[in-house]
Each structure stands twice: as C-alpha cells, then as structure tokens.
C-alpha atoms as a PDB file:
ATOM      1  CA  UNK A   1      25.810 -36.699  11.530  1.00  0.00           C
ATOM      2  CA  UNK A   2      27.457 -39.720  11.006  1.00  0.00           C
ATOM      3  CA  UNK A   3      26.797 -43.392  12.082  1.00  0.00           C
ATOM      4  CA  UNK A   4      28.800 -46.854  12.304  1.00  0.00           C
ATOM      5  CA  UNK A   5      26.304 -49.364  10.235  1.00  0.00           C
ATOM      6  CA  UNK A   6      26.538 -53.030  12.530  1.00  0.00           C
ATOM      7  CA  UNK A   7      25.617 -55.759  11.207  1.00  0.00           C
ATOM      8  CA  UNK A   8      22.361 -57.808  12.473  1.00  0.00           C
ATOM      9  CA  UNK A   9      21.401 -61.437  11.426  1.00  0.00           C
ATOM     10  CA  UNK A  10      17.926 -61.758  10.780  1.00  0.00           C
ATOM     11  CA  UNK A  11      15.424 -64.587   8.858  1.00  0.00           C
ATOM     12  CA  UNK A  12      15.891 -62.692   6.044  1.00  0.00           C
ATOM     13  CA  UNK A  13      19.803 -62.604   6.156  1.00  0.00           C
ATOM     14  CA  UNK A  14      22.085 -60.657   6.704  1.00  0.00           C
ATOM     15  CA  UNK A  15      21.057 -56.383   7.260  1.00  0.00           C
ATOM     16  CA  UNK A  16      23.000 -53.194   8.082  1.00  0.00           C
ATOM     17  CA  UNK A  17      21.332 -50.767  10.231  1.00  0.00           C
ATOM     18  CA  UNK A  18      22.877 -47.682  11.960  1.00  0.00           C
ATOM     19  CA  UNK A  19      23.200 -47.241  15.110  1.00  0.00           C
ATOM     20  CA  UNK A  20      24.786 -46.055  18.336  1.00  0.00           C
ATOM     21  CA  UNK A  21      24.913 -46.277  22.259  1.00  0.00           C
ATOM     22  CA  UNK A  22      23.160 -44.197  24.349  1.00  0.00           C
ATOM     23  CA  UNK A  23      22.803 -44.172  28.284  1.00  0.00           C
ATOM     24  CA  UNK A  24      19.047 -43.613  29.100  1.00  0.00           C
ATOM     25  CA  UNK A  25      18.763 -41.314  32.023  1.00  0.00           C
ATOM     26  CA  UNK A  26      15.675 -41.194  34.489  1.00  0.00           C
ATOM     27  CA  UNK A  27      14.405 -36.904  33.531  1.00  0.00           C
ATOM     28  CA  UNK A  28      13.271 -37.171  37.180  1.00  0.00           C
ATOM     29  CA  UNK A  29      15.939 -38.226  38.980  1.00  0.00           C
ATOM     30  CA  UNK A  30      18.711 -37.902  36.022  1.00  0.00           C
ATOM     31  CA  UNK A  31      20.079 -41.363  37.218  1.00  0.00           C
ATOM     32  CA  UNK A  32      21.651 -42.992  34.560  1.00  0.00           C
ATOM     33  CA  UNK A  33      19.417 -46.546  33.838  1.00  0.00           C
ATOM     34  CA  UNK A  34      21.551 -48.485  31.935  1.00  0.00           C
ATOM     35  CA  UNK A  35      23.250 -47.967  28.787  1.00  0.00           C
ATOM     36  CA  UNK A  36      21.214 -48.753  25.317  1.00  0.00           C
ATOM     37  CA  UNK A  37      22.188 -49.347  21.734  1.00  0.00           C
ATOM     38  CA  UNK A  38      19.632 -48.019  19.379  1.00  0.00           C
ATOM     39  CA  UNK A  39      18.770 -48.358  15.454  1.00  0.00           C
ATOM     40  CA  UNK A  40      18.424 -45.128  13.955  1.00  0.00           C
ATOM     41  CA  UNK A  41      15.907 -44.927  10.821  1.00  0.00           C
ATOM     42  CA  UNK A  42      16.166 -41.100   9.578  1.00  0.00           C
ATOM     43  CA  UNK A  43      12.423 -41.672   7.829  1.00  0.00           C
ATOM     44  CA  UNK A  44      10.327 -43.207  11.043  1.00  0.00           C
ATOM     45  CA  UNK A  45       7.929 -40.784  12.040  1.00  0.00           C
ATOM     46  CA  UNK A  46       7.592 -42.339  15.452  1.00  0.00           C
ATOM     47  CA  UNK A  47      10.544 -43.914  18.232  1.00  0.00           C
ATOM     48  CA  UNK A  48      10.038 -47.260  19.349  1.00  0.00           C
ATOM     49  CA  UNK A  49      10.958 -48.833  23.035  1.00  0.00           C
ATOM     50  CA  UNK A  50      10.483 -51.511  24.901  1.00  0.00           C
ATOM     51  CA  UNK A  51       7.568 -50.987  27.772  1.00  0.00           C
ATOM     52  CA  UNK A  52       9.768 -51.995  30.570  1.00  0.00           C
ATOM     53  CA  UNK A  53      12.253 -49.312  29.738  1.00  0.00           C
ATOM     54  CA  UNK A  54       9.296 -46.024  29.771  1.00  0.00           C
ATOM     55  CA  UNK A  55       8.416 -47.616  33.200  1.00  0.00           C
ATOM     56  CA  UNK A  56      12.238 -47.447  34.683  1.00  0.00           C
ATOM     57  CA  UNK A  57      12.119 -43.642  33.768  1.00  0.00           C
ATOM     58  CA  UNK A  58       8.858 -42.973  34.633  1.00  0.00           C
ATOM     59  CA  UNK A  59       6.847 -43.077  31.120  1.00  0.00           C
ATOM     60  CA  UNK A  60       3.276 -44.614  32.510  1.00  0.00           C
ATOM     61  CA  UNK A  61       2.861 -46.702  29.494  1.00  0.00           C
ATOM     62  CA  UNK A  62      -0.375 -47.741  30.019  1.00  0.00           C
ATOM     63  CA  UNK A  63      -1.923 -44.656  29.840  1.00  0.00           C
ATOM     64  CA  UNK A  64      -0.741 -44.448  26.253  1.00  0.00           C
ATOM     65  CA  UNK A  65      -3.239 -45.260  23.078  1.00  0.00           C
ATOM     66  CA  UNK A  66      -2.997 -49.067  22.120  1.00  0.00           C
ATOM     67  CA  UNK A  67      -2.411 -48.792  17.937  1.00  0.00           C
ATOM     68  CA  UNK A  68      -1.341 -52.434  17.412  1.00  0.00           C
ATOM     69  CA  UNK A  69      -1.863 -55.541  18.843  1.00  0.00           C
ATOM     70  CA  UNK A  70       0.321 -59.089  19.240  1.00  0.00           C
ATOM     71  CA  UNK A  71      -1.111 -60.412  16.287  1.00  0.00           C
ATOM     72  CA  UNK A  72      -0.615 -58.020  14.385  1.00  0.00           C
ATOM     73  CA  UNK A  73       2.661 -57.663  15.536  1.00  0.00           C
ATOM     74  CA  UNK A  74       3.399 -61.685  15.492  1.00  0.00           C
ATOM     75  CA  UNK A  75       5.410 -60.713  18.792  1.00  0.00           C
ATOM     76  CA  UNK A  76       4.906 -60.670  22.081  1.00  0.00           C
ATOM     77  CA  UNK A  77       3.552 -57.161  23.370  1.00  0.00           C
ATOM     78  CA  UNK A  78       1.682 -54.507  22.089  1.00  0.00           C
ATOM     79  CA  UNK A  79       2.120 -50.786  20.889  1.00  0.00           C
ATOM     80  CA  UNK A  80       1.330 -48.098  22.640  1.00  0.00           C
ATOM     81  CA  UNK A  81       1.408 -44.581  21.811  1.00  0.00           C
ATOM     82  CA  UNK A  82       2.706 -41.739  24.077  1.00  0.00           C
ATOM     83  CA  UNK A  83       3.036 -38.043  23.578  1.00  0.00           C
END
C-alpha cells in the first residue's frame, strides 16, 4: 500500500506524516458523516478519534475505559478506550 506523505507544521517544525481521506460512514444507518483525513502510523497498536466523531456513528464513548487524562495529555479531553 502506498501513501502521499503531507506536510504538517508543528512546534517542533516542520513533519511528514502519511495519510489519506476517508468518508466515515454511520455502520447503522451506512450514512455517510462527513469525509475525514487521517494519519496513518503502521506501528500504533491502537486508532485514535476524536469523541464527537464515535458519538455521530453511534460509538457510546463513555462507556469506554478512561487510560489518560488532560494532564497528562496537556490537551483538552481525555482517552478512552473502546473495543
């Protein structure tokens, strides 16, 4: 599989991630959301998304196990774990 590498400005500089488009699709419903780009990282052992986005297609994120917290993070939100 191949991937475009795009260019993102962060504190840090300049960094090339891959990534791609998708269109996220409701499984209940399968009405398209909206379209998403994603950053692929071939040696994550875990997916990361925004909470808003599980709850437009269905995902009841707060079920989930918390794992991190803001400040750990230094972000707004937490993580939450879903299988």
């Amino acid at each position: 599989m191949k991937f475009f590498y795009e260019k993102f400005t962060s504190s840090e500089g300049d960094v090339y991630y891959p990534s791609f488009n998708i269109k996220v699709i409701n499984p209940k419903t399968s009405q398209v959301i909206l379209p998403y780009k994603v950053l692929v990282d071939s040696g994550a052992s875990v997916c990361l998304f925004h909470g808003w986005l599980g709850d437009r297609i269905g995902i009841d994120i707060k079920k989930g196990e918390k794992k991190m917290s803001r400040e750990q993070l230094k972000e707004k939100g937490d993580i939450t774990f879903i299988q």
